[in-house]
N, C-alpha and C. Protein backbone atom coordinates (compact mmCIF):
# COMPACT_ATOMS: atom_id res chain seq x y z
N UNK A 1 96.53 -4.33 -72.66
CA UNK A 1 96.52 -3.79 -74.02
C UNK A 1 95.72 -2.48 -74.08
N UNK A 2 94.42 -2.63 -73.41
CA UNK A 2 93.53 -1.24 -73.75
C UNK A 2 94.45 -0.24 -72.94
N UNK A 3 95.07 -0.65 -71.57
CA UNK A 3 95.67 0.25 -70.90
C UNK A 3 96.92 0.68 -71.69
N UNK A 4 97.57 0.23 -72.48
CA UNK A 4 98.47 0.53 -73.35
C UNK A 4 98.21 1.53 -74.49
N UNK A 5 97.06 1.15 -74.94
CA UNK A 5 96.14 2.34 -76.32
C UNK A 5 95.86 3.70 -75.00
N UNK A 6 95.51 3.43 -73.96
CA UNK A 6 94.95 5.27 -73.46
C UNK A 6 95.84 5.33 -72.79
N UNK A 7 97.36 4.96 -72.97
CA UNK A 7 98.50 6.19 -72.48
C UNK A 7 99.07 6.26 -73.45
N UNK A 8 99.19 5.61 -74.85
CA UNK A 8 99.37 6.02 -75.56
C UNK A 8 98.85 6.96 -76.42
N UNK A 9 97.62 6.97 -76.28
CA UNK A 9 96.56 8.62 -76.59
C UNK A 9 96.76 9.55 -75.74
N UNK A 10 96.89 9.50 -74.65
CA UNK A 10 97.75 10.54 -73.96
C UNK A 10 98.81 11.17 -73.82
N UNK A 11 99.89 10.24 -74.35
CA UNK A 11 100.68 10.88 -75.07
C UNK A 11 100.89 11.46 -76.07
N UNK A 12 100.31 11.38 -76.96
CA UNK A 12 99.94 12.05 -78.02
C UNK A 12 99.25 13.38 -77.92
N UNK A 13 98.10 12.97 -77.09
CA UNK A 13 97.00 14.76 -76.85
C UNK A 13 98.24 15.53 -75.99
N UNK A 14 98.94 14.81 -75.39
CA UNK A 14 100.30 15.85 -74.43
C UNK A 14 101.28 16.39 -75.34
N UNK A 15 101.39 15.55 -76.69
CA UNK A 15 102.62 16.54 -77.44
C UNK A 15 102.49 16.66 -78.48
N UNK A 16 102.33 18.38 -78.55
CA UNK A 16 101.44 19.02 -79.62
C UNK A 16 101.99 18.73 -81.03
N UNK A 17 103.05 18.43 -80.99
CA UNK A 17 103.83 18.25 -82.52
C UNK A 17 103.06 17.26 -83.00
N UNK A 18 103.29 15.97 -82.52
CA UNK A 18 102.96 14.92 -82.38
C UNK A 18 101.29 14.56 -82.85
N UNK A 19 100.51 15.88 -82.25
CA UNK A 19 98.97 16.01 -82.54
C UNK A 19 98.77 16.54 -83.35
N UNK A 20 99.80 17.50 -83.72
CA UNK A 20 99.26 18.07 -84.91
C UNK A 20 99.77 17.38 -86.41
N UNK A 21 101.09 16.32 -86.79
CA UNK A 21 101.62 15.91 -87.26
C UNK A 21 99.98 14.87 -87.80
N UNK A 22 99.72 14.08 -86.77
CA UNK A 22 98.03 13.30 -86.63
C UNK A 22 96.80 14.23 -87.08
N UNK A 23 97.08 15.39 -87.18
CA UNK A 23 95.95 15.86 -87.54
C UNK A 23 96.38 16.25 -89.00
N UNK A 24 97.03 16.49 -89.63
CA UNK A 24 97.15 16.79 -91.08
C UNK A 24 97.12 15.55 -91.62
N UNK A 25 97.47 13.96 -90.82
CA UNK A 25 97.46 12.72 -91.41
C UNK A 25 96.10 12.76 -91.42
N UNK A 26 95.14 12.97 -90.64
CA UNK A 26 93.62 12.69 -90.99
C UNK A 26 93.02 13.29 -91.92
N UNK A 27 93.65 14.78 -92.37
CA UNK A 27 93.04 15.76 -93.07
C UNK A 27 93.47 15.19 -94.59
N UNK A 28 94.74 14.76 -94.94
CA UNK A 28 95.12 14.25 -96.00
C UNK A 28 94.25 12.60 -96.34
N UNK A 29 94.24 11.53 -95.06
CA UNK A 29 93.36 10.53 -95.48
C UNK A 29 92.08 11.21 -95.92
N UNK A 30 91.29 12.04 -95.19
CA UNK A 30 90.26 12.27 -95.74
C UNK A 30 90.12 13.10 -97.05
N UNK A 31 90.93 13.65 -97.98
CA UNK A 31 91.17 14.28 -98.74
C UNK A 31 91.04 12.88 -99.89
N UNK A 32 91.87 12.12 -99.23
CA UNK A 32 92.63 10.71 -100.40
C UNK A 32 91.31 10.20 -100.64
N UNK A 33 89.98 10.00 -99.00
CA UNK A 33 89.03 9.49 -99.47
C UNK A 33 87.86 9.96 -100.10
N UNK A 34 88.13 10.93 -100.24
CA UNK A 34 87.44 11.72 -101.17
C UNK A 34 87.85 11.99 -102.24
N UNK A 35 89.10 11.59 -102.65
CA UNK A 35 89.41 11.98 -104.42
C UNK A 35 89.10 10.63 -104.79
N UNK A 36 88.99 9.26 -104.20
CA UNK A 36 88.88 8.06 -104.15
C UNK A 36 87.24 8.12 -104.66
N UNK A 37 86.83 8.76 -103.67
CA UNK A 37 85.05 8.67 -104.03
C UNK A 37 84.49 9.25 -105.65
N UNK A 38 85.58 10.38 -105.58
CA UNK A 38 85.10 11.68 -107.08
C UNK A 38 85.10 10.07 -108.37
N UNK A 39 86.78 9.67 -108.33
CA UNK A 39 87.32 8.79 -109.27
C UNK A 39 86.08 7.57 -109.34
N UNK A 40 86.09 6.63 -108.45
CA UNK A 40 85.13 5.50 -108.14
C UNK A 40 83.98 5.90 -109.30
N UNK A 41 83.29 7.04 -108.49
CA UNK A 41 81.95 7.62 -109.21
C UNK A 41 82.09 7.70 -110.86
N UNK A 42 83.31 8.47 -111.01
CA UNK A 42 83.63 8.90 -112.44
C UNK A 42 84.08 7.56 -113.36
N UNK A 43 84.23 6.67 -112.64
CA UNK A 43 84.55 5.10 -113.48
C UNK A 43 83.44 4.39 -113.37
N UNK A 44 82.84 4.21 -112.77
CA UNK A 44 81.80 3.60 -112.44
C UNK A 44 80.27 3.42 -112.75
N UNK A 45 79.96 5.30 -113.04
CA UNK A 45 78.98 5.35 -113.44
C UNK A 45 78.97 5.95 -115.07
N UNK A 46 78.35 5.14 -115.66
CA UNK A 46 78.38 5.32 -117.29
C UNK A 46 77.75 6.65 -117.54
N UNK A 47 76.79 6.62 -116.87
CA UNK A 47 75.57 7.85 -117.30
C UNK A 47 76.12 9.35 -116.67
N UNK A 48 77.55 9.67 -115.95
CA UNK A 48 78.23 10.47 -115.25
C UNK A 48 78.09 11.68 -116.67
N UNK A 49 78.14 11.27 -117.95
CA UNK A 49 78.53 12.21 -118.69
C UNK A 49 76.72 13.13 -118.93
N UNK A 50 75.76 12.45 -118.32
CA UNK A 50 74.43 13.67 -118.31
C UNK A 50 74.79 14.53 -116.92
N UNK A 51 75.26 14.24 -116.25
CA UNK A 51 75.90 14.78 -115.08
C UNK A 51 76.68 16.03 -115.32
N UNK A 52 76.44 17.52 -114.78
CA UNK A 52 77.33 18.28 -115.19
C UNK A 52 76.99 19.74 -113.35
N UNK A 53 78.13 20.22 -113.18
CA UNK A 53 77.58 20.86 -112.02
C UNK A 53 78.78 22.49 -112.88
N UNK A 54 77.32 23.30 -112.61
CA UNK A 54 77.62 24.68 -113.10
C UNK A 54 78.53 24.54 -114.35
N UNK A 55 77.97 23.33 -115.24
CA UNK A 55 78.43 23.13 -116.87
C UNK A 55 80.02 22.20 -116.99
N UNK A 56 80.22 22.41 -115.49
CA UNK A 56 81.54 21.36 -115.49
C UNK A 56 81.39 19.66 -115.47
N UNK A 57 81.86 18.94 -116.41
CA UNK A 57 81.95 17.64 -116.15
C UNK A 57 83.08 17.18 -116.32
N UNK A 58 83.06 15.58 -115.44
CA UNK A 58 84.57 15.15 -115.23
C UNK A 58 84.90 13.80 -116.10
N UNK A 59 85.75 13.17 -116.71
CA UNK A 59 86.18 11.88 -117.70
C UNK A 59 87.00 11.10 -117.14
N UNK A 60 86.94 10.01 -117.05
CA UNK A 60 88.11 9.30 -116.50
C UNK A 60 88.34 8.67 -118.54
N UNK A 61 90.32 8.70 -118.67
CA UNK A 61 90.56 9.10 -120.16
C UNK A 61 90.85 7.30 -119.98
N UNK A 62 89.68 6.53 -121.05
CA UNK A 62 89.97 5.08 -121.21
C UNK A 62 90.75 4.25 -122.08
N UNK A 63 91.43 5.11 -123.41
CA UNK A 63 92.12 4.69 -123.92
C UNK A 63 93.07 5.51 -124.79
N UNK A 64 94.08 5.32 -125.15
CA UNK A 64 95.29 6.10 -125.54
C UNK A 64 95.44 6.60 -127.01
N UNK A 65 94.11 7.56 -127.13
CA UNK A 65 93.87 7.98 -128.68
C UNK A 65 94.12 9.13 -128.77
N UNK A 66 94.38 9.57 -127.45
CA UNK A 66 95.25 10.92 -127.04
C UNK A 66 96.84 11.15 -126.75
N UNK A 67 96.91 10.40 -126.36
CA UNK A 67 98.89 10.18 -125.77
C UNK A 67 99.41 11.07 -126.68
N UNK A 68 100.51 11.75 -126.43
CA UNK A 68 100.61 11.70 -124.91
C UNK A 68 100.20 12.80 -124.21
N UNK A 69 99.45 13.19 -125.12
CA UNK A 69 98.12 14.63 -124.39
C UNK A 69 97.47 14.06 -123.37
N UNK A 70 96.73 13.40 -123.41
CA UNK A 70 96.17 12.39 -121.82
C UNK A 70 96.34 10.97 -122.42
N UNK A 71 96.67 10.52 -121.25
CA UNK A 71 97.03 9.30 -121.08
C UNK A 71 96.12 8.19 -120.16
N UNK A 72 96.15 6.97 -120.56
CA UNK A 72 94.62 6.20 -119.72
C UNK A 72 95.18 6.32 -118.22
N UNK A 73 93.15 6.37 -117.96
CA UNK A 73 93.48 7.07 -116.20
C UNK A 73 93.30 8.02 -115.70
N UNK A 74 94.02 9.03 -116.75
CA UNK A 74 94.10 10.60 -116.71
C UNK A 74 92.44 11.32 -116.08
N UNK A 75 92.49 11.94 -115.34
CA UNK A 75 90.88 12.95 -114.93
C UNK A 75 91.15 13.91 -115.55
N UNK A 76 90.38 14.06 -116.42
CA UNK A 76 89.81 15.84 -117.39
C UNK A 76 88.80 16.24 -116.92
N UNK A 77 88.91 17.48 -116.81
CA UNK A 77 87.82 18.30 -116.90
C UNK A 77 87.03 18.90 -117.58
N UNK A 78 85.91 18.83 -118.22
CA UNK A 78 85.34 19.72 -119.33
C UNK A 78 84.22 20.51 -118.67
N UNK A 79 84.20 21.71 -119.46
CA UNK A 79 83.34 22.97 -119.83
C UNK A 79 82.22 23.13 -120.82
N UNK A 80 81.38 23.07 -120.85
CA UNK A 80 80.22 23.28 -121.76
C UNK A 80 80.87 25.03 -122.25
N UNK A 81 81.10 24.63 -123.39
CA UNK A 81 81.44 25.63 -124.23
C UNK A 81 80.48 25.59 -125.88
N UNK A 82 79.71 26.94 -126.50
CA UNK A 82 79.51 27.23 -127.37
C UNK A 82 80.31 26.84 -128.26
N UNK A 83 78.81 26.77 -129.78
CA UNK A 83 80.31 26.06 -130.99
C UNK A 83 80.76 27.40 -131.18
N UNK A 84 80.29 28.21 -131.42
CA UNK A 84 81.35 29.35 -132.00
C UNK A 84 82.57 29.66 -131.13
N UNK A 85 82.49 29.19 -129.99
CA UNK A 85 83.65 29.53 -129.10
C UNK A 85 84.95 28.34 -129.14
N UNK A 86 84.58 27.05 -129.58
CA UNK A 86 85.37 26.13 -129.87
C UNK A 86 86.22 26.52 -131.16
N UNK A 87 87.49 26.63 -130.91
CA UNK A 87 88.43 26.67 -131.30
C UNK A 87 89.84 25.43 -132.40
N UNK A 88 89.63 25.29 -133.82
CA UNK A 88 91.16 23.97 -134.07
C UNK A 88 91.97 24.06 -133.36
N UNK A 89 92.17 22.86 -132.84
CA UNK A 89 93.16 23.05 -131.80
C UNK A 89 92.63 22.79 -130.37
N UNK A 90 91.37 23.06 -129.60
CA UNK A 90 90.74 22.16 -128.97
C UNK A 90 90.46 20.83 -128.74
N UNK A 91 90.61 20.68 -127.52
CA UNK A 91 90.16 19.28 -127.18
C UNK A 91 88.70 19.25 -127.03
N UNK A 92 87.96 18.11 -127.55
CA UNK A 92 86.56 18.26 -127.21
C UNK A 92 86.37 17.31 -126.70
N UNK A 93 84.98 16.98 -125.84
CA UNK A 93 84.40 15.82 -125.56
C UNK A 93 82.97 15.47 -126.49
N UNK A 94 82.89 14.36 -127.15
CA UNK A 94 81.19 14.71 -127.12
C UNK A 94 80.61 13.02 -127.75
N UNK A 95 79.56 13.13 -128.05
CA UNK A 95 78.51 12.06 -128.19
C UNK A 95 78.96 11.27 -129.01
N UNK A 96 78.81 10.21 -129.19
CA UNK A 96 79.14 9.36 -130.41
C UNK A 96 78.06 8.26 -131.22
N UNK A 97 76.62 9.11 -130.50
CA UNK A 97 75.87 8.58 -130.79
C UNK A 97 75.56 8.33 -132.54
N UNK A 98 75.87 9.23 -133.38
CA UNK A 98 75.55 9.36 -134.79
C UNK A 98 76.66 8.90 -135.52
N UNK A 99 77.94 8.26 -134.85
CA UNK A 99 79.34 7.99 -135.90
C UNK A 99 79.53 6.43 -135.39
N UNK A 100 80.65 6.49 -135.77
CA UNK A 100 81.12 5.42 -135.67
C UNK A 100 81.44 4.27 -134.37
N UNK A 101 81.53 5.38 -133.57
CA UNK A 101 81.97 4.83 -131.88
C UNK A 101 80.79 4.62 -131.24
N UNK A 102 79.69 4.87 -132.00
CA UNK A 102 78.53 4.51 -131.44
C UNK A 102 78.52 4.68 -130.25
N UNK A 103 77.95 4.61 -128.99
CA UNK A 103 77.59 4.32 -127.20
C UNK A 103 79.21 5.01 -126.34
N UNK A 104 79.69 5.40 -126.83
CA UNK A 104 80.65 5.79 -126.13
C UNK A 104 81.02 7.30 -126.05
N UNK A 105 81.62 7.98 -125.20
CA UNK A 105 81.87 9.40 -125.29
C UNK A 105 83.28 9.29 -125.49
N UNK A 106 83.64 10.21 -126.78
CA UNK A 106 84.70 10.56 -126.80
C UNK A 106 85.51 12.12 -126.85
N UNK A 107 87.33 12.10 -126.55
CA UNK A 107 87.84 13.21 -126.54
C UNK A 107 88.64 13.33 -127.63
N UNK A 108 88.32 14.32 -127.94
CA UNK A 108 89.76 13.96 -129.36
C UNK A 108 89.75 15.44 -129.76
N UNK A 109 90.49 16.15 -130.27
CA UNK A 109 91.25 17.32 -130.81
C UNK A 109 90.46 17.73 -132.29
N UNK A 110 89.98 19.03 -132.17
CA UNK A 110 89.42 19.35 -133.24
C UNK A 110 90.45 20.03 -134.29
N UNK A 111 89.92 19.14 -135.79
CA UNK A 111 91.58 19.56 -136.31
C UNK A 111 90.72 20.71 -137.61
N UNK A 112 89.17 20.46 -137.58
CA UNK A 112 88.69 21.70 -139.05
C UNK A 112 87.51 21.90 -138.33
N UNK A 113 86.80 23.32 -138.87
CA UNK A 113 85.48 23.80 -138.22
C UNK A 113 84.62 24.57 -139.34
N UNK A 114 83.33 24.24 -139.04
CA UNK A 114 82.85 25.35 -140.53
C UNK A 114 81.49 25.25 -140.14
N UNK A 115 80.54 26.67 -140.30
CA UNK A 115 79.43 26.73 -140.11
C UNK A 115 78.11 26.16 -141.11
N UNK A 116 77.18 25.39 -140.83
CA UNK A 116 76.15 25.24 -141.83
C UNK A 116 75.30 25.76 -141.80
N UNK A 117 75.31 26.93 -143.11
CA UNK A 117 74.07 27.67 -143.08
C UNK A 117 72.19 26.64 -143.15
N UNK A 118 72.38 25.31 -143.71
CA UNK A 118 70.99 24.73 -143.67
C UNK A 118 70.78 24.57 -142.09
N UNK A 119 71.46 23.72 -141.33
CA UNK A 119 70.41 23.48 -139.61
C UNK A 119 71.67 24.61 -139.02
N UNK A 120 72.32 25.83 -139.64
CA UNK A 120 72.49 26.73 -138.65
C UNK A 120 73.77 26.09 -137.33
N UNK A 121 74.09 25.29 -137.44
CA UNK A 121 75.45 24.53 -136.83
C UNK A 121 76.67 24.77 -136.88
N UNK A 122 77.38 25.00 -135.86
CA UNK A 122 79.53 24.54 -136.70
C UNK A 122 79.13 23.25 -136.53
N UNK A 123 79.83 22.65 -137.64
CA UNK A 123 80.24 21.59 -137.58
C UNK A 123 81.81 20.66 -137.87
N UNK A 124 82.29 19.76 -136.82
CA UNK A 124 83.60 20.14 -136.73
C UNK A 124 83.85 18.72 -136.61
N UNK A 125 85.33 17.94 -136.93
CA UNK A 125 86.70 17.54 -137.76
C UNK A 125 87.41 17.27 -137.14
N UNK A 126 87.09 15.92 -135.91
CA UNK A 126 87.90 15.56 -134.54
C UNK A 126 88.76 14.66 -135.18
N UNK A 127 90.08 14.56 -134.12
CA UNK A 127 91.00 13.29 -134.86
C UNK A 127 91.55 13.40 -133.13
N UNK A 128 92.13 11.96 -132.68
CA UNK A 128 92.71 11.70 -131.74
C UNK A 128 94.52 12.39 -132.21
N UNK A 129 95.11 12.77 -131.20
CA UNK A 129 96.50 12.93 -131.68
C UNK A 129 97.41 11.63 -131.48
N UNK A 130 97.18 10.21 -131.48
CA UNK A 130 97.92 9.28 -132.00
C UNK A 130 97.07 8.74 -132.75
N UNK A 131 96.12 8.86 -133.19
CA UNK A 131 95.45 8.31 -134.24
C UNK A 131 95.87 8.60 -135.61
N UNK A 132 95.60 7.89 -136.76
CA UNK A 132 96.28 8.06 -138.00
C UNK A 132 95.23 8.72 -138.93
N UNK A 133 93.70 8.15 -138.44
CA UNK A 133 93.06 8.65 -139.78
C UNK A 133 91.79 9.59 -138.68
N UNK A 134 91.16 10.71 -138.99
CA UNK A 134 90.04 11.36 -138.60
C UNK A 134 89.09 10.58 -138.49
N UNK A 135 88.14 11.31 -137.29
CA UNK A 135 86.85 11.03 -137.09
C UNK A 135 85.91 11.45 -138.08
N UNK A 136 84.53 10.89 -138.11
CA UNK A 136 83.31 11.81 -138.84
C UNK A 136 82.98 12.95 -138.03
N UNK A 137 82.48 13.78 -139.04
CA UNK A 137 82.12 15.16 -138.81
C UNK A 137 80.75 14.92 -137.51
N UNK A 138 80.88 15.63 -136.85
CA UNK A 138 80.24 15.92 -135.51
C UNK A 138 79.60 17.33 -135.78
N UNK A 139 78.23 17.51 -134.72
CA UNK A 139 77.91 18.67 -135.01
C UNK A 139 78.04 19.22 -133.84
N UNK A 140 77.67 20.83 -133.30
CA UNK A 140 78.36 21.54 -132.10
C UNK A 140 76.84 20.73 -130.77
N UNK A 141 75.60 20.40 -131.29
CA UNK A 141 75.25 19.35 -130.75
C UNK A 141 74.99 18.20 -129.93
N UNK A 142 76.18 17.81 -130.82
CA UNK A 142 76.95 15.99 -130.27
C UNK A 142 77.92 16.55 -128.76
N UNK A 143 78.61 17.63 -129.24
CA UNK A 143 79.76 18.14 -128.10
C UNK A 143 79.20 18.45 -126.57
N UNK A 144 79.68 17.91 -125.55
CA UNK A 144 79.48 18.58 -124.05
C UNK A 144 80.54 19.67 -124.31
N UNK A 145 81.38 19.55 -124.58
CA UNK A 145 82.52 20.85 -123.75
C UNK A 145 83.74 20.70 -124.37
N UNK A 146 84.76 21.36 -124.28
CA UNK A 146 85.94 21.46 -123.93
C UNK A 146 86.81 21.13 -123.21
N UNK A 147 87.68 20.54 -123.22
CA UNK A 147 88.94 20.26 -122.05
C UNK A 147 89.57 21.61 -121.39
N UNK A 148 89.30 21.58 -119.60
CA UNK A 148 89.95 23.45 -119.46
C UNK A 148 90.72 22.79 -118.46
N UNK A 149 90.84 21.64 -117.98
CA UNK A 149 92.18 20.97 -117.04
C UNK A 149 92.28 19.33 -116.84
N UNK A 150 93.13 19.40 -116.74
CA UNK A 150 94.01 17.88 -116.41
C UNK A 150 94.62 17.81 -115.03
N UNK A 151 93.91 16.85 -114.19
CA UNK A 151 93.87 16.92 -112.83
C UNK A 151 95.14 15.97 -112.53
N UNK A 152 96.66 16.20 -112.40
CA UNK A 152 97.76 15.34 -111.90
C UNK A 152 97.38 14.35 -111.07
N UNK A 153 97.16 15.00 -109.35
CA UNK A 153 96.83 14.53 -108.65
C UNK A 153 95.64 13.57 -108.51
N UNK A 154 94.72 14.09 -109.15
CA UNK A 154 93.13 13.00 -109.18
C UNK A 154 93.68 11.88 -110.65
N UNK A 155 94.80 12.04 -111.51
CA UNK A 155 94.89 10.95 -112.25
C UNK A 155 96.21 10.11 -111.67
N UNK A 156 96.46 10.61 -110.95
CA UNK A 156 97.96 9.93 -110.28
C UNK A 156 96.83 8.73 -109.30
N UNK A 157 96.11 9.38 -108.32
CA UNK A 157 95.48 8.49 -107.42
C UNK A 157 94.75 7.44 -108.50
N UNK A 158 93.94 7.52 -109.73
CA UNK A 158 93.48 7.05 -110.52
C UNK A 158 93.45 6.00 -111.13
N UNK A 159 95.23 6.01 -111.22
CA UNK A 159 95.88 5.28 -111.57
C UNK A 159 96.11 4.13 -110.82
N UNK A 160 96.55 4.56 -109.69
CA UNK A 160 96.94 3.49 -108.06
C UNK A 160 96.17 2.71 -108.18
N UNK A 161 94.83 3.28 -108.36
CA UNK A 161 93.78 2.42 -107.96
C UNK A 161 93.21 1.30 -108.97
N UNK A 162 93.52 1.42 -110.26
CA UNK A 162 93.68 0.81 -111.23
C UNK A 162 94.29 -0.37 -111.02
N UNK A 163 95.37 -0.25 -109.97
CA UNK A 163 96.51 -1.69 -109.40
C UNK A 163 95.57 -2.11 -108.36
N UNK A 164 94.86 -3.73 -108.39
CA UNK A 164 94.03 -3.78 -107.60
C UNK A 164 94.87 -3.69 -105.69
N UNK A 165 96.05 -4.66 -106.02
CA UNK A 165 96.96 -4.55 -104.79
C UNK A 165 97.35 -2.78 -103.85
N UNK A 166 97.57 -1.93 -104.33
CA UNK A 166 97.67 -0.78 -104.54
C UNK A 166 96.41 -0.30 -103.92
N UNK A 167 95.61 -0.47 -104.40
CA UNK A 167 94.28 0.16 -104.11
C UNK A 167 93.51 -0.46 -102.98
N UNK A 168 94.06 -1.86 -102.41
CA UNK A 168 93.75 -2.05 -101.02
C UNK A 168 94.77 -1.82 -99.90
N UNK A 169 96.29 -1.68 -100.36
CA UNK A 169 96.85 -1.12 -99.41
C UNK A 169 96.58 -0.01 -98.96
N UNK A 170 96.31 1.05 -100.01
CA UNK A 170 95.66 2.26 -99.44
C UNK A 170 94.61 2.55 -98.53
N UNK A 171 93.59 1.95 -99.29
CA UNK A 171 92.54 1.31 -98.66
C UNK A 171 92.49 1.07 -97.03
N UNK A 172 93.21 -0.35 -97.17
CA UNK A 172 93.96 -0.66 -95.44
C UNK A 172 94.31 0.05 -94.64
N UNK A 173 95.20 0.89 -94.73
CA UNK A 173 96.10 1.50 -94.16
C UNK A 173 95.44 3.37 -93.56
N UNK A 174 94.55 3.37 -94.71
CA UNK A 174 93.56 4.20 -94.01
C UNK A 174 92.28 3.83 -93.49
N UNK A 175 92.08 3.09 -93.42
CA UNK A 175 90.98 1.93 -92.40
C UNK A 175 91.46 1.67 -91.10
N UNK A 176 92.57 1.15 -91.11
CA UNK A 176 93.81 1.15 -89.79
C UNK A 176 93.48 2.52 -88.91
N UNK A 177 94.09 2.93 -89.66
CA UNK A 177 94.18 4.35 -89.14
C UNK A 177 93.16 5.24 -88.33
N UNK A 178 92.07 5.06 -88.86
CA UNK A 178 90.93 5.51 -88.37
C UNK A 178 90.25 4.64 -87.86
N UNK A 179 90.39 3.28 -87.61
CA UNK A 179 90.10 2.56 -86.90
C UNK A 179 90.58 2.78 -85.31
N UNK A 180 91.95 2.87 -85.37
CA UNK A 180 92.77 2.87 -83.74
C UNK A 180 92.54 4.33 -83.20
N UNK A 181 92.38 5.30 -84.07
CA UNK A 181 91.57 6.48 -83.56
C UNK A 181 90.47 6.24 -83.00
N UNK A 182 89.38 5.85 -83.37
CA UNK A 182 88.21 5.67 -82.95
C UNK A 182 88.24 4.62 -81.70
N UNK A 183 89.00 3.35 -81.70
CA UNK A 183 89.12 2.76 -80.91
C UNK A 183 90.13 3.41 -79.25
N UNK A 184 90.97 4.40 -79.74
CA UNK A 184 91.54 4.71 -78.64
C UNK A 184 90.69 6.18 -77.91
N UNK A 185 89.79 6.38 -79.02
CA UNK A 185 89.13 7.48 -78.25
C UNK A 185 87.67 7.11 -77.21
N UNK A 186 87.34 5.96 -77.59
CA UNK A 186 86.39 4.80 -77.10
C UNK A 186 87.00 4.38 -75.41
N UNK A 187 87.68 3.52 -75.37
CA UNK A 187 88.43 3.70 -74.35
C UNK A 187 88.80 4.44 -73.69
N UNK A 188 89.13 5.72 -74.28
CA UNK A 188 89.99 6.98 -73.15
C UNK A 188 88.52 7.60 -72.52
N UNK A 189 87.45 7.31 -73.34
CA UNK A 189 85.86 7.53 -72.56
C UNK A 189 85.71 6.43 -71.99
N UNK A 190 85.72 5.22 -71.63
CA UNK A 190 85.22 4.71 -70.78
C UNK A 190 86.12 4.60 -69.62
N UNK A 191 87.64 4.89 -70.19
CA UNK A 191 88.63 5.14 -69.04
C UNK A 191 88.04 6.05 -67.52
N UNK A 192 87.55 7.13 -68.36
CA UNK A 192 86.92 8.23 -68.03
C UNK A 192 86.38 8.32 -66.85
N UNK A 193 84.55 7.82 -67.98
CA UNK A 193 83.96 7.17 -67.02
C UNK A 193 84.27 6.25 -65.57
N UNK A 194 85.46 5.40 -65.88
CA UNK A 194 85.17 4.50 -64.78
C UNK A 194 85.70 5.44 -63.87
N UNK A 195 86.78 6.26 -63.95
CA UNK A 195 87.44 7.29 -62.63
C UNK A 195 86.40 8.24 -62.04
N UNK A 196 85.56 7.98 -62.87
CA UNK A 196 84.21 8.98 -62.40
C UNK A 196 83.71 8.52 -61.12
N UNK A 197 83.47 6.78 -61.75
CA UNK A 197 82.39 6.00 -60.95
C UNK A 197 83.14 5.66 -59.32
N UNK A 198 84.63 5.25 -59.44
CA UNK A 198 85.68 5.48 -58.75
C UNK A 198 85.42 6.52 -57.05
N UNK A 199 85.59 7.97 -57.82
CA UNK A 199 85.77 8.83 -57.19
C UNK A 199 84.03 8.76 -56.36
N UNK A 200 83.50 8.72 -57.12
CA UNK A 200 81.68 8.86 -56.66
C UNK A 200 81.83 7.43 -55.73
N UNK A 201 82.51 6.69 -55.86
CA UNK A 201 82.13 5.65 -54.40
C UNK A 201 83.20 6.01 -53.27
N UNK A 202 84.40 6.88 -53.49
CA UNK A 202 85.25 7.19 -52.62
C UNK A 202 84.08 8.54 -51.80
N UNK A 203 83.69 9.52 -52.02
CA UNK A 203 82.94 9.90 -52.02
C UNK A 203 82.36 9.98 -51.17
N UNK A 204 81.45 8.47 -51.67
CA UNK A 204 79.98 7.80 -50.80
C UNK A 204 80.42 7.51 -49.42
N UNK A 205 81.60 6.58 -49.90
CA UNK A 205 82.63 5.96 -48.50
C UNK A 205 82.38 7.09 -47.12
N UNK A 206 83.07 8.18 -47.70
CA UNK A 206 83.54 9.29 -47.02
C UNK A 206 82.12 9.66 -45.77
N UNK A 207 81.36 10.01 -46.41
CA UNK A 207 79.68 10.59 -46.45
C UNK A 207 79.18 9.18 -45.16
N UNK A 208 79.54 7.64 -45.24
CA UNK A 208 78.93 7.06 -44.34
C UNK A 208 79.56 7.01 -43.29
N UNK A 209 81.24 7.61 -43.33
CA UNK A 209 81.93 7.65 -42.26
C UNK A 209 81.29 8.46 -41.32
């Protein structure tokens, strides 16, 4: 069997198609396990939304108060954007500490905006777009950011993984994978080695003749 895995790695390091076909499969698993890691993190950890790198933060979208603008699953991206720069017609993210949703962060579409001259604020007039009735007024404050993308690919994988079955075949199959790599490169070194040890007693042989 092991002798079967290091000519079959040898055949492989011998035909370059073949190696290189294996090398974009590793570059893509490791890609998968890393959009795997971003997502995980972004579901996982509640407190992700004090989290922000150069003002960008990421949402995994939990329920369908958006549809079919995002849909659950969906990865957004938001921007720490100024109130005066928020726009009706924006998507926002922000606190829900002072309304109704209490403990939760939400996204929802700003549908009115207006400045208060007493604490100096916009203050603005979210409504989900399948929702029927508006949110309470929010201040610029409560808001992290803006929506500036919707990640296909990081909500497509998102999703998969959501299917627990799904999410260990993947799983598997890139575990596999990098398993029999590692295992056939293990072997083709001790293969190695032993032709080493081999030749060094043919060698010795020689030397007592």
């Amino acid at each position: 069997m092991i002798k079967k895995i290091i000519k079959l790695k040898e055949a492989i390091d011998n035909n370059k198609i073949i190696k290189l076909i294996i090398g974009i499969g590793k570059g893509i698993a490791f890609f998968i396990l890393l959009c795997l890691l971003v997502i995980i993190l972004v579901q996982k950890i509640p407190s992700s939304k004090n989290i922000s790198v150069f003002g960008i933060r990421i949402y995994n979208v939990a329920t369908g108060s958006m549809e079919p603008v995002y849909k659950v699953g969906d990865i957004i991206f938001i921007k720490k954007t100024e109130g005066k720069d928020i726009k009706i017609g924006d998507d926002v993210t922000f606190d829900t500490e002072k309304i109704q949703y209490e403990g939760f962060t939400i996204t929802h579409r700003v549908i009115d905006k207006k400045f208060d001259e007493e604490d100096k604020q916009y203050h603005f007039i979210t409504k989900g777009v399948a929702n029927a009735i508006e949110d309470e007024e929010i201040t610029q404050s409560q808001i992290y950011g803006k929506v500036i993308y919707k990640s296909v690919l990081l909500s497509f994988i998102s999703k998969l993984t959501n299917n627990i079955v799904t999410y260990f075949i993947i799983v598997l199959i890139i575990g596999v994978s990098l398993s029999l790599q590692i295992v056939a490169e293990k072997f083709s070194e001790i293969d190695e080695e032993d032709e080493e040890d081999d030749e060094d007693d043919s060698n010795g042989g020689e030397e007592k003749e």
